[in-house]
PDB file of N, CA and C in Angstrom:
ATOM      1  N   UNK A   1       0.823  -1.193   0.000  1.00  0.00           N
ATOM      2  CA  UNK A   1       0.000   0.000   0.000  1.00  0.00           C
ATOM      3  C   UNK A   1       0.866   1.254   0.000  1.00  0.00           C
ATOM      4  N   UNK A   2       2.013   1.598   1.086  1.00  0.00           N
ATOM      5  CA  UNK A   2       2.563   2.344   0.961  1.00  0.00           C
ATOM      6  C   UNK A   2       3.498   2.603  -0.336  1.00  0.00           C
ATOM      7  N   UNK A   3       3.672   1.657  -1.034  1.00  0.00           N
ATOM      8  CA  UNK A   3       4.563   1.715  -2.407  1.00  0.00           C
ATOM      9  C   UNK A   3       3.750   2.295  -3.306  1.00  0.00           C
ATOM     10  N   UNK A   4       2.580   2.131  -3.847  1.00  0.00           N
ATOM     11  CA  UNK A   4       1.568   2.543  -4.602  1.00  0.00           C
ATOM     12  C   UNK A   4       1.787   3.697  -4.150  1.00  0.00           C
ATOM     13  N   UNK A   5       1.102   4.338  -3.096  1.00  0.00           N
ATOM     14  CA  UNK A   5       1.376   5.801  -2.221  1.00  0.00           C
ATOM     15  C   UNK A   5       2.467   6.726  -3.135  1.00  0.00           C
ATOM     16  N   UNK A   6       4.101   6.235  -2.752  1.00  0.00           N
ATOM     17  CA  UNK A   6       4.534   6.761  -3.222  1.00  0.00           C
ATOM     18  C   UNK A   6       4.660   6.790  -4.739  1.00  0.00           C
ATOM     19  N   UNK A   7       4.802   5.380  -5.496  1.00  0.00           N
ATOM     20  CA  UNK A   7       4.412   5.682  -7.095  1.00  0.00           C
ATOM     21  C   UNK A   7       3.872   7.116  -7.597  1.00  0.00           C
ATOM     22  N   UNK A   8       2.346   7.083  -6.654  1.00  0.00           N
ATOM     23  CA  UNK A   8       1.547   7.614  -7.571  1.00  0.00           C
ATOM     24  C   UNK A   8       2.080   8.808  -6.914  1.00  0.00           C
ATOM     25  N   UNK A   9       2.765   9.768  -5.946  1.00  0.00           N
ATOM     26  CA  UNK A   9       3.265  10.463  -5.646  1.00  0.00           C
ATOM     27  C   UNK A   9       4.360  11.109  -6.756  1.00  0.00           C
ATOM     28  N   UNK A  10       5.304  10.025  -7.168  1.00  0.00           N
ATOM     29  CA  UNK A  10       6.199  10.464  -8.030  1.00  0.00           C
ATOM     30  C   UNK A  10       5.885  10.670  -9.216  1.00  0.00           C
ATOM     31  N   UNK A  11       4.900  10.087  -9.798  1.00  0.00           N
ATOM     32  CA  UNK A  11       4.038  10.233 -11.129  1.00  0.00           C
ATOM     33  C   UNK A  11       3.298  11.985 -10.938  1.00  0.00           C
ATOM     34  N   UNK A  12       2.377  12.278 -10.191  1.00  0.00           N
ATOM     35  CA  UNK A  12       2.336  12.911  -9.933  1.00  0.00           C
ATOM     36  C   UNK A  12       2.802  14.477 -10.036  1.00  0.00           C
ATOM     37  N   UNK A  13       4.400  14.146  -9.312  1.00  0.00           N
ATOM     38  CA  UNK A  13       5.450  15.522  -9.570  1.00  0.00           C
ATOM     39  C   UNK A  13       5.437  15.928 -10.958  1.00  0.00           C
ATOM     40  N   UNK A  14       5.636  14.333 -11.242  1.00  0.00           N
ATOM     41  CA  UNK A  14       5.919  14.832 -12.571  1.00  0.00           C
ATOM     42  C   UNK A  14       4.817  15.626 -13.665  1.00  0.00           C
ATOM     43  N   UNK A  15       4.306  14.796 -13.595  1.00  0.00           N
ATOM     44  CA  UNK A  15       2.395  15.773 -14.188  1.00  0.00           C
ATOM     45  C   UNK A  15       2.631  17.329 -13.693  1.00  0.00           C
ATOM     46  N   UNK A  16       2.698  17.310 -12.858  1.00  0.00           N
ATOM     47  CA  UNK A  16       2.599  18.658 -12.158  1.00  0.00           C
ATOM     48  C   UNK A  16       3.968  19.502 -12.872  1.00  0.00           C
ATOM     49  N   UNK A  17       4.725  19.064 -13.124  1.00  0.00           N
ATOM     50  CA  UNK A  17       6.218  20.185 -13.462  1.00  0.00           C
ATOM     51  C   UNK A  17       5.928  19.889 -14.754  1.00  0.00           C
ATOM     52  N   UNK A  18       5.564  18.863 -15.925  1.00  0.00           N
ATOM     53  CA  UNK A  18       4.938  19.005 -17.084  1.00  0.00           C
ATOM     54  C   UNK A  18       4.055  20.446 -17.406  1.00  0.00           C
ATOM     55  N   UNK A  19       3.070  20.298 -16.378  1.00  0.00           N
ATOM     56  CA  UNK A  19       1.625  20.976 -16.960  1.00  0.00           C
ATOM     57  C   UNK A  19       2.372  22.608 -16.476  1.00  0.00           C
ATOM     58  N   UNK A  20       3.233  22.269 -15.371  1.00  0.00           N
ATOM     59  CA  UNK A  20       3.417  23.777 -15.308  1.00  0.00           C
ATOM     60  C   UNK A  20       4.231  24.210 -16.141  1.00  0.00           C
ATOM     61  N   UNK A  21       5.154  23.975 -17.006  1.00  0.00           N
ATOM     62  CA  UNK A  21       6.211  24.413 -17.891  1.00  0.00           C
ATOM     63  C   UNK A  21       5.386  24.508 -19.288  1.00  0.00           C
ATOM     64  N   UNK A  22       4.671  22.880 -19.606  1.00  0.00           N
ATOM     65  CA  UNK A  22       4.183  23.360 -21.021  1.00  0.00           C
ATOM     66  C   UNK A  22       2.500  24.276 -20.772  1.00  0.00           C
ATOM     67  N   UNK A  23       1.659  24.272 -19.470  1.00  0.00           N
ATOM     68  CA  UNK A  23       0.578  25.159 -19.287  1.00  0.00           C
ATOM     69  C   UNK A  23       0.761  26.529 -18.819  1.00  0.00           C
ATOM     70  N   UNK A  24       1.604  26.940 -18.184  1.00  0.00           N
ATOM     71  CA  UNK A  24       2.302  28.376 -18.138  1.00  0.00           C
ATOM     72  C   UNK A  24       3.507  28.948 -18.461  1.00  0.00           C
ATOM     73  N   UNK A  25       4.725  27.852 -18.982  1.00  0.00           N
ATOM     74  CA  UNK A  25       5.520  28.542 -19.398  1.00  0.00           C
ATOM     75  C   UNK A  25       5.492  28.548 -21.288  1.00  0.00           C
ATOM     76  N   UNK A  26       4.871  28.190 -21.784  1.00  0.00           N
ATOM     77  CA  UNK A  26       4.860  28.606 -23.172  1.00  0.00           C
ATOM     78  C   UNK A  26       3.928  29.555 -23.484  1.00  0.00           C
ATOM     79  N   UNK A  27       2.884  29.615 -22.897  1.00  0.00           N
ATOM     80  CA  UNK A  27       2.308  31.185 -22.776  1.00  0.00           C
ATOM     81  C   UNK A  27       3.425  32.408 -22.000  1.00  0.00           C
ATOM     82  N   UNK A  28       3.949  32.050 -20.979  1.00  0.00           N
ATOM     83  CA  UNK A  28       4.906  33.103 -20.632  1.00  0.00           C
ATOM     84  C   UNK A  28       5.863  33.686 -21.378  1.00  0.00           C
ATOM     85  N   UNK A  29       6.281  32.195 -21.837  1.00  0.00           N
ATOM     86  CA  UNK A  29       7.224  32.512 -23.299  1.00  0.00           C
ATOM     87  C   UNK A  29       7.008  33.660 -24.398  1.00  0.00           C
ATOM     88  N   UNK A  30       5.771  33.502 -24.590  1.00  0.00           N
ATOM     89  CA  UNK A  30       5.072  33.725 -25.790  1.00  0.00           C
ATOM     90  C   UNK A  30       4.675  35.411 -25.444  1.00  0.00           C
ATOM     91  N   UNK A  31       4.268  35.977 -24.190  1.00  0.00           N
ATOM     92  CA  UNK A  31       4.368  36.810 -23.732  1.00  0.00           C
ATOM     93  C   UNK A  31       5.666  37.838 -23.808  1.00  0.00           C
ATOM     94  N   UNK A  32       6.578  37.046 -23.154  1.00  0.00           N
ATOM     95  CA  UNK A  32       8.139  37.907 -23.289  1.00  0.00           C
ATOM     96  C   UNK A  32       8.825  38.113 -24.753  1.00  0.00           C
ATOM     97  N   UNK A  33       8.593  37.289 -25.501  1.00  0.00           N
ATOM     98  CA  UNK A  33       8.574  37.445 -26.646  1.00  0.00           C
ATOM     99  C   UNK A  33       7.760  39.100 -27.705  1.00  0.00           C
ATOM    100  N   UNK A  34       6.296  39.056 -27.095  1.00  0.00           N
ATOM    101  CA  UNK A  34       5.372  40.191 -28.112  1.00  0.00           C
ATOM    102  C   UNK A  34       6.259  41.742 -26.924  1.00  0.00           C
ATOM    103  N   UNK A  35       6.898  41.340 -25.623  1.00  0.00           N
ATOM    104  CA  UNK A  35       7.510  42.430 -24.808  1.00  0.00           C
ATOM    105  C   UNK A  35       8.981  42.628 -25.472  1.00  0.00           C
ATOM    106  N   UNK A  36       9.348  41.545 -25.909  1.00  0.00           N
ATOM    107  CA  UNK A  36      10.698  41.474 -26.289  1.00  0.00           C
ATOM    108  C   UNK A  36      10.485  42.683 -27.957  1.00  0.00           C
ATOM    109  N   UNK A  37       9.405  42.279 -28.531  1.00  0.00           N
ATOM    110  CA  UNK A  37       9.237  42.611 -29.984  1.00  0.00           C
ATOM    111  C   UNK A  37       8.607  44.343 -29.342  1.00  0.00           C
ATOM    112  N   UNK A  38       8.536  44.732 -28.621  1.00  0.00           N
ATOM    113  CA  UNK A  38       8.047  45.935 -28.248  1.00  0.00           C
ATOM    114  C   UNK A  38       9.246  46.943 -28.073  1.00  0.00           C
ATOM    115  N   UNK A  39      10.304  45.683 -27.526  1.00  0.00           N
ATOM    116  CA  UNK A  39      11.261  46.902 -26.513  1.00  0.00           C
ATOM    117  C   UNK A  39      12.125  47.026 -28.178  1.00  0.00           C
ATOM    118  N   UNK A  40      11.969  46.219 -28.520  1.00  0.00           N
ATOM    119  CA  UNK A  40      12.790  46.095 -30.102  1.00  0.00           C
ATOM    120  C   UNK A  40      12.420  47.317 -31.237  1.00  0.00           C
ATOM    121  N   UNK A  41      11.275  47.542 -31.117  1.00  0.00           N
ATOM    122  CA  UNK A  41      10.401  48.625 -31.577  1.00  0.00           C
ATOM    123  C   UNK A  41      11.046  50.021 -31.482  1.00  0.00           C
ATOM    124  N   UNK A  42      11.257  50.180 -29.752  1.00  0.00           N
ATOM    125  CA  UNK A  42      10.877  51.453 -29.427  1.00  0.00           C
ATOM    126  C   UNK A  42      10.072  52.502 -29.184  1.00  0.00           C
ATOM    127  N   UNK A  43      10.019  53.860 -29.286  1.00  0.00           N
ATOM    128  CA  UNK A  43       8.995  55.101 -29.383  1.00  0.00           C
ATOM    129  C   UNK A  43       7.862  54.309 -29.000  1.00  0.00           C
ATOM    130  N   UNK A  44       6.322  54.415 -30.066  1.00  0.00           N
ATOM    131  CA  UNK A  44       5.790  54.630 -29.853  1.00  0.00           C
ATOM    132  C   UNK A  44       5.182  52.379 -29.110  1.00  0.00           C
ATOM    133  N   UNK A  45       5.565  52.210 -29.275  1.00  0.00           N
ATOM    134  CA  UNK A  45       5.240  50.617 -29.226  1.00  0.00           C
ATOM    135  C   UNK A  45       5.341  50.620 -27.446  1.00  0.00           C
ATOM    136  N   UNK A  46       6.166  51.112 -27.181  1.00  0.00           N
ATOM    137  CA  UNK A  46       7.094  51.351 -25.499  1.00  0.00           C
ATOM    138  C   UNK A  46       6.121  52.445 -24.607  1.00  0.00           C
ATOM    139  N   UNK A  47       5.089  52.137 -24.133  1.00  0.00           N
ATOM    140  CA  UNK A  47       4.416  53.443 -23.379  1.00  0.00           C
ATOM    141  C   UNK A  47       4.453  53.382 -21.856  1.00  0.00           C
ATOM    142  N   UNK A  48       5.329  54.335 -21.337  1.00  0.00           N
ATOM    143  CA  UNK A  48       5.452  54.335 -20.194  1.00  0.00           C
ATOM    144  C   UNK A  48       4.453  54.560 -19.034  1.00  0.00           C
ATOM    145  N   UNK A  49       4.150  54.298 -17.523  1.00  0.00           N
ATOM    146  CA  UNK A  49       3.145  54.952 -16.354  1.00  0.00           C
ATOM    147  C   UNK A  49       2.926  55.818 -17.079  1.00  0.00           C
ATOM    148  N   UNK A  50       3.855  56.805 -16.592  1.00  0.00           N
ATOM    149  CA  UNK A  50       3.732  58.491 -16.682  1.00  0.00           C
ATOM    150  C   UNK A  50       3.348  59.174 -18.027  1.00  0.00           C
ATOM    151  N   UNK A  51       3.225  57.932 -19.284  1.00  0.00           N
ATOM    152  CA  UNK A  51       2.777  58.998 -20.382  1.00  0.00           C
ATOM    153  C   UNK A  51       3.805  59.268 -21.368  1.00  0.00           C
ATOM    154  N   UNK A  52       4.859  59.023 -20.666  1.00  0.00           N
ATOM    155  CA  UNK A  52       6.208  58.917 -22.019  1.00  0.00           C
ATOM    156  C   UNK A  52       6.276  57.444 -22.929  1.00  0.00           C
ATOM    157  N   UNK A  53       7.095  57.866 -23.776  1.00  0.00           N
ATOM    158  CA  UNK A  53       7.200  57.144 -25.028  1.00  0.00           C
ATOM    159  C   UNK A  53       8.342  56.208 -24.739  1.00  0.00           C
ATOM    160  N   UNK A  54       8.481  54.881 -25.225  1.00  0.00           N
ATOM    161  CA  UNK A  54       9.501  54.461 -24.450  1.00  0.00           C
ATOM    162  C   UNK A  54      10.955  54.959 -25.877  1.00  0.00           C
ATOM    163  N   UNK A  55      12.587  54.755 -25.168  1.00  0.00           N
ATOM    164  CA  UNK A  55      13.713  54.928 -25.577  1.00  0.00           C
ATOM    165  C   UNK A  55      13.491  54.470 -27.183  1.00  0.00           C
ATOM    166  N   UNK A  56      14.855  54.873 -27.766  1.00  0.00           N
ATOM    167  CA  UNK A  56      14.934  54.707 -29.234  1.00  0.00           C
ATOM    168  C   UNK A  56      14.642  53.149 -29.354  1.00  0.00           C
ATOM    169  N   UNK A  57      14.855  52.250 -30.845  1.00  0.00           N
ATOM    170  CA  UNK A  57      14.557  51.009 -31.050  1.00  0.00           C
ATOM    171  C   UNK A  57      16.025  50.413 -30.692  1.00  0.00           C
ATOM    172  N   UNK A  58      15.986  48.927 -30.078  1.00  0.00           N
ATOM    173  CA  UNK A  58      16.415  48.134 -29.624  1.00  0.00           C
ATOM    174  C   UNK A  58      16.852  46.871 -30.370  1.00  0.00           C
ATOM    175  N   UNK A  59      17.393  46.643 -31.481  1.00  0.00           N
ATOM    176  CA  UNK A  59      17.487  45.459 -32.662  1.00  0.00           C
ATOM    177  C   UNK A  59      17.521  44.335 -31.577  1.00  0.00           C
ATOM    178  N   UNK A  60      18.014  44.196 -30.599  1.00  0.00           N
ATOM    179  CA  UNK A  60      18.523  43.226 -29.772  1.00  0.00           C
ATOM    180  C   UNK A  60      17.038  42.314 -29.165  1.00  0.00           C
ATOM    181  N   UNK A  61      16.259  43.196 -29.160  1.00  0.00           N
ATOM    182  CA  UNK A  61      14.500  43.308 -28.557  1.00  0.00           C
ATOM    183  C   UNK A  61      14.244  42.357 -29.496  1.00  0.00           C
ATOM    184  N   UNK A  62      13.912  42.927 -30.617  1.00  0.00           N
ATOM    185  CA  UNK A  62      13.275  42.098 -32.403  1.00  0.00           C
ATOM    186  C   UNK A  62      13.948  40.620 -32.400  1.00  0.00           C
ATOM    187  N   UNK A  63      15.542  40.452 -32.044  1.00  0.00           N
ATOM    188  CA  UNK A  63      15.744  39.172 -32.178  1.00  0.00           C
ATOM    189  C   UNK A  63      15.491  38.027 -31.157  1.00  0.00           C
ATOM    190  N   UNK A  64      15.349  38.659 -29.805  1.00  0.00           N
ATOM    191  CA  UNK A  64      15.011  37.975 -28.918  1.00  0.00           C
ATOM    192  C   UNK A  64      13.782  37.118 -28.790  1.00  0.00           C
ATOM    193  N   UNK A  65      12.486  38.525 -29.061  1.00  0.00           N
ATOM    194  CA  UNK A  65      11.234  38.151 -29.686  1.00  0.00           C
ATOM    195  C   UNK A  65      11.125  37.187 -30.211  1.00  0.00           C
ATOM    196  N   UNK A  66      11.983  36.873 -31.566  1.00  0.00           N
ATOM    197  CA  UNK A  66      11.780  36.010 -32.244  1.00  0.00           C
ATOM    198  C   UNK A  66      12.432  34.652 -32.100  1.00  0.00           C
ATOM    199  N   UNK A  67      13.166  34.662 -31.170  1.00  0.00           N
ATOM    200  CA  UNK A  67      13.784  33.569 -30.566  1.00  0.00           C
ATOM    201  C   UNK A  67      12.827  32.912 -29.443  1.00  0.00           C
ATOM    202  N   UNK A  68      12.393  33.940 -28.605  1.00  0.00           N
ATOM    203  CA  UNK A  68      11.054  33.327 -27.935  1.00  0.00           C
ATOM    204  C   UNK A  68       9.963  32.858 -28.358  1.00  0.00           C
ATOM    205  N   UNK A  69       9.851  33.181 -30.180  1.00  0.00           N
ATOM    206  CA  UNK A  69       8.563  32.672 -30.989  1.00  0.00           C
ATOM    207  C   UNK A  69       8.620  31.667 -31.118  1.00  0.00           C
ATOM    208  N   UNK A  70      10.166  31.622 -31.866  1.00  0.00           N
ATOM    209  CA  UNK A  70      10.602  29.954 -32.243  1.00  0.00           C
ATOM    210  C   UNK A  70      10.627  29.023 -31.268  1.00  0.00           C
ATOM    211  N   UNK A  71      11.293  29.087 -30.106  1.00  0.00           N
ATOM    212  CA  UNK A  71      10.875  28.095 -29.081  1.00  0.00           C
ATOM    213  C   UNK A  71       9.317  27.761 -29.201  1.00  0.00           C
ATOM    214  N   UNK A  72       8.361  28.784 -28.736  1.00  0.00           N
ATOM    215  CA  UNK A  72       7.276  28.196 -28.232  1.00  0.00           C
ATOM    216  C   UNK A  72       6.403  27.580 -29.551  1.00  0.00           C
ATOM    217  N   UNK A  73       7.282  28.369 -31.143  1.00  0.00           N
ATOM    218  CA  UNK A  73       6.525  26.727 -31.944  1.00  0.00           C
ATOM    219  C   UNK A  73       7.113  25.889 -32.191  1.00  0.00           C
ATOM    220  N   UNK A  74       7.972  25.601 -31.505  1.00  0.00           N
ATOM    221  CA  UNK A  74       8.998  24.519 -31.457  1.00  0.00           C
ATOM    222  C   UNK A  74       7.984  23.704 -30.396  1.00  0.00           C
ATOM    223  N   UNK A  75       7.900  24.341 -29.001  1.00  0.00           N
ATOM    224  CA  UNK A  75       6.830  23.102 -28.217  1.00  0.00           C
ATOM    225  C   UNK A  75       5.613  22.793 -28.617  1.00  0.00           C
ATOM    226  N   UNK A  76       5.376  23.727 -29.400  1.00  0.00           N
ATOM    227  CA  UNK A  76       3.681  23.184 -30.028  1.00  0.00           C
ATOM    228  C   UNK A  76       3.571  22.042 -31.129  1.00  0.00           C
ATOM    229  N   UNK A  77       4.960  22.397 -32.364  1.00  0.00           N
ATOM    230  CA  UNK A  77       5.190  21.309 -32.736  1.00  0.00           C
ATOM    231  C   UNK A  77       5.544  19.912 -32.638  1.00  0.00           C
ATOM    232  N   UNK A  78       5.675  20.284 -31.466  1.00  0.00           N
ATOM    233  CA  UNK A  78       6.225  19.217 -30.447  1.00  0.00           C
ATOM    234  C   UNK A  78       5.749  18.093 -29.792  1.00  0.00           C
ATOM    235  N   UNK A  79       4.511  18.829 -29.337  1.00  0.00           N
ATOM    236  CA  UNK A  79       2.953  18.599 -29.030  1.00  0.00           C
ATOM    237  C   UNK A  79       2.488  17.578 -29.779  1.00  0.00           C
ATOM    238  N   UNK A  80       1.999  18.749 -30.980  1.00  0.00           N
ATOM    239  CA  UNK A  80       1.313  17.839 -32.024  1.00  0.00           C
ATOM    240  C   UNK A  80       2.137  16.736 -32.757  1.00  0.00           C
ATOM    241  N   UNK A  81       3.279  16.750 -32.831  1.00  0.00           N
ATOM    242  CA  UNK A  81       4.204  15.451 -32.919  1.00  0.00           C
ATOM    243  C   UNK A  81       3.759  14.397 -32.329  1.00  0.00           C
ATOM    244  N   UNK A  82       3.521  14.708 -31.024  1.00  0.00           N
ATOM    245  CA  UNK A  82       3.554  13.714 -30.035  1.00  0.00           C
ATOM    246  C   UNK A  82       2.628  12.707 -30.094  1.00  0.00           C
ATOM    247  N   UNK A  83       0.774  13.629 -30.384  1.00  0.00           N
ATOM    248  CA  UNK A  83      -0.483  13.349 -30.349  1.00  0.00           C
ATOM    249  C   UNK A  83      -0.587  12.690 -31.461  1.00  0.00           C
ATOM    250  N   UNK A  84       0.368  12.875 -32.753  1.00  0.00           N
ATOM    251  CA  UNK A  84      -0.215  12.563 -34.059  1.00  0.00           C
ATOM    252  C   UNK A  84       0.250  10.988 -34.394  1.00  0.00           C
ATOM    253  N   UNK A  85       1.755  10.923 -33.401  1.00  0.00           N
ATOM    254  CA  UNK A  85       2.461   9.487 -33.549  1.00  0.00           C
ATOM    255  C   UNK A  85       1.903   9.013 -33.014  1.00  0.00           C
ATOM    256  N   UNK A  86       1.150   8.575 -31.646  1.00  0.00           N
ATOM    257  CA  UNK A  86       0.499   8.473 -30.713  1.00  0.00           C
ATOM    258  C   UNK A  86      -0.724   7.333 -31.257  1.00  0.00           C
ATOM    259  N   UNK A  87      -1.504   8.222 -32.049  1.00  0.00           N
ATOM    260  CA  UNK A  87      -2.688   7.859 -33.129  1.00  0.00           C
ATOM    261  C   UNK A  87      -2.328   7.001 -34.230  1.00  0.00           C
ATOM    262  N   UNK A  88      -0.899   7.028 -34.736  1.00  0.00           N
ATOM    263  CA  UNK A  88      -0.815   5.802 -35.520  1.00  0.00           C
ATOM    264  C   UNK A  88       0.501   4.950 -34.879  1.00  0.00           C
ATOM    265  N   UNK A  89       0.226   4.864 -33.532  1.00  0.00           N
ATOM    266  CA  UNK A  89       0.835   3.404 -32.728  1.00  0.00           C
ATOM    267  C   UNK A  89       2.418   3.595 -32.618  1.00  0.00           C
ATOM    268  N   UNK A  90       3.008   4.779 -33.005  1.00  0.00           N
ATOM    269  CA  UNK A  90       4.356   5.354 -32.915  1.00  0.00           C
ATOM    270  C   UNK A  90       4.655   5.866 -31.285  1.00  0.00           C
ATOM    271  N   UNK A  91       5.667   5.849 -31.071  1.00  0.00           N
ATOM    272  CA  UNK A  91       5.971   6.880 -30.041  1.00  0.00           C
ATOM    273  C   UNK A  91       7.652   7.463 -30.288  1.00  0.00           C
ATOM    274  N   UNK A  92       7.411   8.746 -29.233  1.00  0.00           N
ATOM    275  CA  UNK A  92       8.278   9.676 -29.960  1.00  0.00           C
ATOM    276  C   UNK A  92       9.707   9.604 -28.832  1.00  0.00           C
ATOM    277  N   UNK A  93      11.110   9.607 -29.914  1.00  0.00           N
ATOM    278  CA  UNK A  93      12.009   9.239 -28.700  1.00  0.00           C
ATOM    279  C   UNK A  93      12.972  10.241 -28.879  1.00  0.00           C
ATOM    280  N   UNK A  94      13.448  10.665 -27.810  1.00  0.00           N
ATOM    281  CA  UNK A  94      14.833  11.329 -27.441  1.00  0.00           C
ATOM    282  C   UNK A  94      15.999  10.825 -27.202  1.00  0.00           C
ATOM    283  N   UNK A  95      16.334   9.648 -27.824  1.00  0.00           N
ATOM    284  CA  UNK A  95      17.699   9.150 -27.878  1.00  0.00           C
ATOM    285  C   UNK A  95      18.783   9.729 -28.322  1.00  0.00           C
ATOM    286  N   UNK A  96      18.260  10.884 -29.525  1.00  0.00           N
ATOM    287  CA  UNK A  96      19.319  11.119 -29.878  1.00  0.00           C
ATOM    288  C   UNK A  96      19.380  12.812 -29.377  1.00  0.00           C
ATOM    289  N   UNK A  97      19.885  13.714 -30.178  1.00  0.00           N
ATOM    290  CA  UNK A  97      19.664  15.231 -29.607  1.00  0.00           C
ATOM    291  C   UNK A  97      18.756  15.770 -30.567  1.00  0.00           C
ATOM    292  N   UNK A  98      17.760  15.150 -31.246  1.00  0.00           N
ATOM    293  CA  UNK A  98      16.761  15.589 -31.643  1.00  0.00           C
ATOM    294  C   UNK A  98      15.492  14.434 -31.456  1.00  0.00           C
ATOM    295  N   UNK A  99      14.206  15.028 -31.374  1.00  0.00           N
ATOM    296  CA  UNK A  99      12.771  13.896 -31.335  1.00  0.00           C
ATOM    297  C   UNK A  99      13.265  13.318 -32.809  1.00  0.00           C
ATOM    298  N   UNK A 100      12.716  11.844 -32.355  1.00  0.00           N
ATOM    299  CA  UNK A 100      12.203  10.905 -33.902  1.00  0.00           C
ATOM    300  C   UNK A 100      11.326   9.901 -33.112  1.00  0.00           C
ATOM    301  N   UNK A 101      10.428  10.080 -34.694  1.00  0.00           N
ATOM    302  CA  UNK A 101       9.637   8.690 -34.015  1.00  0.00           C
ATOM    303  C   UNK A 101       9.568   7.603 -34.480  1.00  0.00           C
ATOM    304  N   UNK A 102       9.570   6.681 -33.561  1.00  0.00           N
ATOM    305  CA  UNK A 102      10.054   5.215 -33.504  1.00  0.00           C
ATOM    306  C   UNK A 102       8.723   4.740 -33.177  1.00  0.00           C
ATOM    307  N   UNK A 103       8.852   2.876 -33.418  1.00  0.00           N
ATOM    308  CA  UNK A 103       7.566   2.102 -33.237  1.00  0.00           C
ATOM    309  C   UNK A 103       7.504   1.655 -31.979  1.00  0.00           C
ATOM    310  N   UNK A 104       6.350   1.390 -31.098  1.00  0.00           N
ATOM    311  CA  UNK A 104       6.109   1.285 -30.192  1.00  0.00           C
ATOM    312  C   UNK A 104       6.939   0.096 -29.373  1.00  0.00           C
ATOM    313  N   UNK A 105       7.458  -0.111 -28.421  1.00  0.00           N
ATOM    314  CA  UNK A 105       8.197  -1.334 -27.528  1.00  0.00           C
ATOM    315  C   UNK A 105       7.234  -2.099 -27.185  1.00  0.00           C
TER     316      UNK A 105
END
């Protein structure tokens, strides 16, 4: 009884640090990214409390942005990778330093 206990304990964590990385951190992502593409902007994109305009444009902003884009469709593709092998009896492996999918064990 107590083994089950903990199993489903450790299963668990894990669900939980899943849902929180891919259920709030790819929206967060995705967030710092349209902030990243703002500060990249400048003037009028940048609006401060007080009513000012934010500093000149930032190239460094624009690429970041878009580095935070690419990640988060990198996990979506990722996603749907997952769901689509899934459905035709595949599963998806990290053996190497990129996903491939392989036939089921």
């Amino acid at each position: 009884m107590l083994h089950n206990l903990q199993f489903a304990l450790q299963s668990a964590w894990r669900v939980l640090l899943v849902g929180l990385v891919l259920g709030a951190g790819l929206p967060t992502l995705f967030a710092a990214g349209v902030r990243s593409l703002a500060w990249g902007a400048g003037g009028d994109a940048e609006v401060h409390a007080d009513g000012t305009t934010g500093p000149k444009a930032q190239p460094i902003g624009t690429v970041l942005g878009w580095l935070c884009f690419a990640v988060v469709l990198f996990g979506v593709a990722l996603g749907i990778t997952f769901i689509v092998a899934s459905g035709f009896g595949k599963a998806l492996s990290f053996e190497h330093i990129y996903p491939t999918i392989v036939d089921k064990k």
